[in-house]
Protein backbone atom coordinates (compact mmCIF):
# COMPACT_ATOMS: atom_id res chain seq x y z
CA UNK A 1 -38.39 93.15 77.21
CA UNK A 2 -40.44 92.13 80.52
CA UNK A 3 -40.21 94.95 82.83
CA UNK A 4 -43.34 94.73 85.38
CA UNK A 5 -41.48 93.41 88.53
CA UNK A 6 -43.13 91.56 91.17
CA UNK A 7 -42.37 94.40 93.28
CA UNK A 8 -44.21 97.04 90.48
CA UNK A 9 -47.21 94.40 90.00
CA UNK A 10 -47.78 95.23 93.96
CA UNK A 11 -47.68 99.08 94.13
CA UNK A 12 -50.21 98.66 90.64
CA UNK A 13 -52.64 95.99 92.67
CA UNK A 14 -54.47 98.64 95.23
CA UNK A 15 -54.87 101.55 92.66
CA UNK A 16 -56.13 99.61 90.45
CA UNK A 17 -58.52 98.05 92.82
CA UNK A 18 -59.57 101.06 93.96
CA UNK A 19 -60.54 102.65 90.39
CA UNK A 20 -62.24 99.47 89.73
CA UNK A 21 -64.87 100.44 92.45
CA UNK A 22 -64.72 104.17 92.00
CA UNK A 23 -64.37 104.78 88.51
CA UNK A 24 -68.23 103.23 87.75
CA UNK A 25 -69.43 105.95 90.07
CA UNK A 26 -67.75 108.57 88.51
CA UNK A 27 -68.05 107.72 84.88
CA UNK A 28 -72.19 106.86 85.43
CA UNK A 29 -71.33 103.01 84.22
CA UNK A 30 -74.11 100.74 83.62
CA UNK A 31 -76.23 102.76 80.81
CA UNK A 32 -76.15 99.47 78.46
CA UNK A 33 -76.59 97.11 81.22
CA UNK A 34 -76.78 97.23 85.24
CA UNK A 35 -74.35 94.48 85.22
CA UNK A 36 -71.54 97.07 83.89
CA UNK A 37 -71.36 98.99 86.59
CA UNK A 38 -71.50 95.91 89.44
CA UNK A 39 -69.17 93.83 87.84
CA UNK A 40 -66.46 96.34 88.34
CA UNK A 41 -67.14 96.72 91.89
CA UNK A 42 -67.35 93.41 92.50
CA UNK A 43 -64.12 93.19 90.62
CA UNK A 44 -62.25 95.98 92.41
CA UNK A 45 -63.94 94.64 95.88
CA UNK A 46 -62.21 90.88 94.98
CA UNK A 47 -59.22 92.92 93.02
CA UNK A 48 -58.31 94.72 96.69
CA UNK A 49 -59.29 91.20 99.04
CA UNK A 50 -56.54 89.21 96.62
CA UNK A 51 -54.25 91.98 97.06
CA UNK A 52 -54.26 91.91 100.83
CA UNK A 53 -54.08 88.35 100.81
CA UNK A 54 -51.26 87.97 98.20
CA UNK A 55 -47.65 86.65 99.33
CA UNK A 56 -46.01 90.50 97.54
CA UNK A 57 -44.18 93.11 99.34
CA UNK A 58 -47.91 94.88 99.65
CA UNK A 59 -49.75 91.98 100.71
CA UNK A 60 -50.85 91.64 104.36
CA UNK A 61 -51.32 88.12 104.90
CA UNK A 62 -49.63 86.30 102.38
CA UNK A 63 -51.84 83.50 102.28
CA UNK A 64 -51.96 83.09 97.73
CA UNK A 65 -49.04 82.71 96.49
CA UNK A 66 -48.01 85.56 93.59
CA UNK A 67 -48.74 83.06 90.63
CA UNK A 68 -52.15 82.47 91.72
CA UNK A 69 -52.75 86.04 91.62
CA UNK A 70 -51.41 86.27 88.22
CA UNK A 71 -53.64 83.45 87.32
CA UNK A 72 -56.54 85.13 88.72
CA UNK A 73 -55.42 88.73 87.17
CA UNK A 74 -55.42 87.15 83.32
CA UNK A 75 -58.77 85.07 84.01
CA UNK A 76 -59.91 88.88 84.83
CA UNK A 77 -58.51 90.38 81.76
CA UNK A 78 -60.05 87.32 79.60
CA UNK A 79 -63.16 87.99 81.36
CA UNK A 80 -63.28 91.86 80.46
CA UNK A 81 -62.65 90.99 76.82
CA UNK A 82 -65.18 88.79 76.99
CA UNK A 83 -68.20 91.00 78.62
CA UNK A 84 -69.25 93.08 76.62
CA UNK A 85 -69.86 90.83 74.07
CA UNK A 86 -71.38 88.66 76.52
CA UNK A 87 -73.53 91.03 78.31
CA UNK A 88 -74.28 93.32 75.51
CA UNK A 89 -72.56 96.49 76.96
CA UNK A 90 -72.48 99.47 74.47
CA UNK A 91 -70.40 102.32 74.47
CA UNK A 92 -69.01 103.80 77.56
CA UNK A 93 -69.25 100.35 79.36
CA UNK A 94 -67.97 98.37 76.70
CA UNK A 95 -64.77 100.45 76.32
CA UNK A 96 -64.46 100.45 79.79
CA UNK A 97 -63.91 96.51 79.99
CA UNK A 98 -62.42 96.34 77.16
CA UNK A 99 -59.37 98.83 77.79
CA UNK A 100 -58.98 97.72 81.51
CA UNK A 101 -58.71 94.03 79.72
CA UNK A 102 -56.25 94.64 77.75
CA UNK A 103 -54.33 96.68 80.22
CA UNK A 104 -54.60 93.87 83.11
CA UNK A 105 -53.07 90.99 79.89
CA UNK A 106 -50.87 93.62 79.16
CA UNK A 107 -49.20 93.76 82.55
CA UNK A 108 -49.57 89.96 83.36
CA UNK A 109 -47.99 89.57 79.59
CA UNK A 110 -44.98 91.79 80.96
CA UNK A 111 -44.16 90.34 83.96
CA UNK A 112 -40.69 89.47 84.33
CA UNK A 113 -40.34 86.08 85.78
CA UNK A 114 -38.03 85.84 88.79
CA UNK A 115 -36.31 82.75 90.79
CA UNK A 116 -38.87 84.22 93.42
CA UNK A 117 -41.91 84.11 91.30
């Protein structure tokens, strides 16, 4: 039942890094705690660098290899499990890291391996 491709995983990686720095903005993160609202755009700033720099049909230079980046992707959705519990965010900034947590295990948990990956 794994269906996120290594091919899908790429066309997800830039949207997603993008709403990582855009959606604090436009949702007013960081009422609970500054650190909601910078740790996704540090995130989403990191999210978009790894991106470039994966080896995927959307990376540029291909430098870290594609299980790396998975690696790094579920140590990201541990982490926004984690934060609000952590950092004390309430409300809109806990839900925040808490669905884009289980979203980012949820795709790493569905990728379908490949003689490639």
């Amino acid at each position: 039942m794994k269906f996120v491709t290594k091919q899908i995983h790429a066309y997800l990686d830039y949207p997603v890094a993008i709403a990582l720095i855009g959606l604090p903005f436009l949702l007013s993160l960081g009422s609970s705690n500054p650190l909601a609202f910078q740790l996704s755009v540090i995130t989403g700033i990191a999210a978009f660098i790894l991106t470039v720099l994966t080896d995927h049909q959307l990376g540029l230079f291909k430098v870290i290899s594609y299980k790396m980046h998975l690696i790094v992707d579920f140590l990201v959705g541990i982490t926004f499990i984690l934060a609000p519990f952590i950092f004390a965010f309430e409300g809109l900034d806990a839900y925040f890291y808490w669905l884009n947590g289980v979203a980012i295990l949820f795709v790493v948990g569905m990728h379908k391996p490949t003689l490639a990956s």
